[in-house]
C-alpha atoms as a PDB file:
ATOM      1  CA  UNK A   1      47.813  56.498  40.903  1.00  0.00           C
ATOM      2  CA  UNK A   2      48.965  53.811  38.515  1.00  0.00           C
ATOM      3  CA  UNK A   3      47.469  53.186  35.187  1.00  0.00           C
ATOM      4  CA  UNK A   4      48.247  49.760  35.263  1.00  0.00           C
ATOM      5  CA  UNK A   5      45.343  47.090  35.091  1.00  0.00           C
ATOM      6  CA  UNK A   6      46.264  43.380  37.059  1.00  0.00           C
ATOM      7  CA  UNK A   7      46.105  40.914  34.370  1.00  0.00           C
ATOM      8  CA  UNK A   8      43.487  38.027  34.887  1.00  0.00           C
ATOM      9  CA  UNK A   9      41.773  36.048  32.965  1.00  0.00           C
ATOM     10  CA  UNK A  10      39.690  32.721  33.233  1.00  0.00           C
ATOM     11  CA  UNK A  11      38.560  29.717  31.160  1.00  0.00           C
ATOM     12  CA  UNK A  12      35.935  27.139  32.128  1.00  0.00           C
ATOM     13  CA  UNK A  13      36.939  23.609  33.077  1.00  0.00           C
ATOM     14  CA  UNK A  14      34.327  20.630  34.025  1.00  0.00           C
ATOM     15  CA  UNK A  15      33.125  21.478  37.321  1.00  0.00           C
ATOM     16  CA  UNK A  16      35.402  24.571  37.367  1.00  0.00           C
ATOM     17  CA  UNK A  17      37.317  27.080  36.107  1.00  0.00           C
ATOM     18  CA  UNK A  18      41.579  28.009  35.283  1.00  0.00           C
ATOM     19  CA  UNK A  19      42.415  31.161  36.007  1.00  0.00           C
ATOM     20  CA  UNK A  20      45.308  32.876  35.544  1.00  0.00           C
ATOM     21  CA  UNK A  21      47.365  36.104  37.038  1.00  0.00           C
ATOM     22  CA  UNK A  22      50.410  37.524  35.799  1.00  0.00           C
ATOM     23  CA  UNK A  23      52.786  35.716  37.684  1.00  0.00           C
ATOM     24  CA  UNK A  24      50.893  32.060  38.437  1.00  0.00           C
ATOM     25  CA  UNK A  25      47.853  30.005  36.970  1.00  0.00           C
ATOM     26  CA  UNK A  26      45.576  27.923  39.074  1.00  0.00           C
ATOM     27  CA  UNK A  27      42.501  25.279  38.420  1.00  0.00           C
ATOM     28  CA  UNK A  28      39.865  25.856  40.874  1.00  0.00           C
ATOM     29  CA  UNK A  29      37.158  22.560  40.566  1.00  0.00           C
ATOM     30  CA  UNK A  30      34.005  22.071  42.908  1.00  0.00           C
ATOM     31  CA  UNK A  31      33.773  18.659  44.772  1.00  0.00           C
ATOM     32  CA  UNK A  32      30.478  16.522  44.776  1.00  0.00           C
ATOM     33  CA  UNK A  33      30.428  17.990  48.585  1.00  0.00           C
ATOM     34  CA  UNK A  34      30.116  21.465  47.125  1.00  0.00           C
ATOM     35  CA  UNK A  35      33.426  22.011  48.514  1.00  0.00           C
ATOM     36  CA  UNK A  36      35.890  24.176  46.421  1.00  0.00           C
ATOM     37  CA  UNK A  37      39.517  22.658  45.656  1.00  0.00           C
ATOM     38  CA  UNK A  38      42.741  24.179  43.758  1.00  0.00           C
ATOM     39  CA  UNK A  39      44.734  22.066  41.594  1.00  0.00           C
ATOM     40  CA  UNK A  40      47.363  22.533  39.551  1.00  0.00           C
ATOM     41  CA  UNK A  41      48.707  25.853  40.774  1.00  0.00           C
ATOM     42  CA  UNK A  42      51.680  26.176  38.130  1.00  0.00           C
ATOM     43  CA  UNK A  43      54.327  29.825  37.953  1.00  0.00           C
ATOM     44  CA  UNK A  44      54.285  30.797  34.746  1.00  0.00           C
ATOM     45  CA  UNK A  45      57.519  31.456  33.590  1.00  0.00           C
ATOM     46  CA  UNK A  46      58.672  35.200  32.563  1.00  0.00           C
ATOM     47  CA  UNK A  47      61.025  35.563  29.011  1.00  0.00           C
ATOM     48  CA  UNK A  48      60.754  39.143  27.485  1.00  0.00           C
ATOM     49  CA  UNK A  49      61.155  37.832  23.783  1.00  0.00           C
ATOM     50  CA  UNK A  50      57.820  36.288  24.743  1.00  0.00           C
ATOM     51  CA  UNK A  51      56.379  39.107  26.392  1.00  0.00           C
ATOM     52  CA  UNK A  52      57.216  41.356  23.147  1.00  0.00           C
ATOM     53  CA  UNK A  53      55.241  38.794  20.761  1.00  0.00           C
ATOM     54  CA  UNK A  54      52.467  39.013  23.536  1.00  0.00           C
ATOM     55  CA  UNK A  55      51.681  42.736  21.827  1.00  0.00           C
ATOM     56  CA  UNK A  56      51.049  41.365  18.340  1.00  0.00           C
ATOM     57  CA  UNK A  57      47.510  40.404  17.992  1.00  0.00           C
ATOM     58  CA  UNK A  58      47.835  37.410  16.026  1.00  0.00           C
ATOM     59  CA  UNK A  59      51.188  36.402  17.482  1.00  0.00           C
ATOM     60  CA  UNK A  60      49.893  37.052  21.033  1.00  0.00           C
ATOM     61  CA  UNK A  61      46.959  33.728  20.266  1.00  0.00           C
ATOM     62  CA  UNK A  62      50.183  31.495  19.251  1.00  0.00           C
ATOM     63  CA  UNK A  63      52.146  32.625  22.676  1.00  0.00           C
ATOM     64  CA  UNK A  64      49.659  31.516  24.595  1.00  0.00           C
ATOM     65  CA  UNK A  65      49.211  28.065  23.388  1.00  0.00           C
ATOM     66  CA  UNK A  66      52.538  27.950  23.765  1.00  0.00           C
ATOM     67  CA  UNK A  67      52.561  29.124  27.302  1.00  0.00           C
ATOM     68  CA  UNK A  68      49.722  26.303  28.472  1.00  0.00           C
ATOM     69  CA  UNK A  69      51.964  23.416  27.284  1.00  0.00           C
END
């Protein structure tokens, strides 16, 4: 059995939420029909300098924001 945990994680939006995977991040909203639609699905882009400063616990706050623009 792996050790390895999937890596999510979520933030609220108006009406929604962004949540984003390893690989991809996607905006989920809900419609004034109570329907649920997905916006913005955007791949996030791999670089392993980036995934190195991802480990520093500072650093890894800086990355990010860096990673959402």
């Amino acid at each position: 059995m792996s050790n390895k945990q999937p890596a999510y994680g979520g933030q609220a939006v108006i009406e929604g939420v962004m949540m984003g995977g390893k690989y991809t991040t996607v905006t989920a909203v809900r419609r004034k029909d109570h329907s649920i639609s997905y916006f913005f699905e955007c791949p996030k882009k791999q670089s392993p300098l980036m995934n190195k400063f991802k480990k520093v616990p500072f650093v890894r706050g800086i990355v990010g924001i860096l990673e959402a623009s």
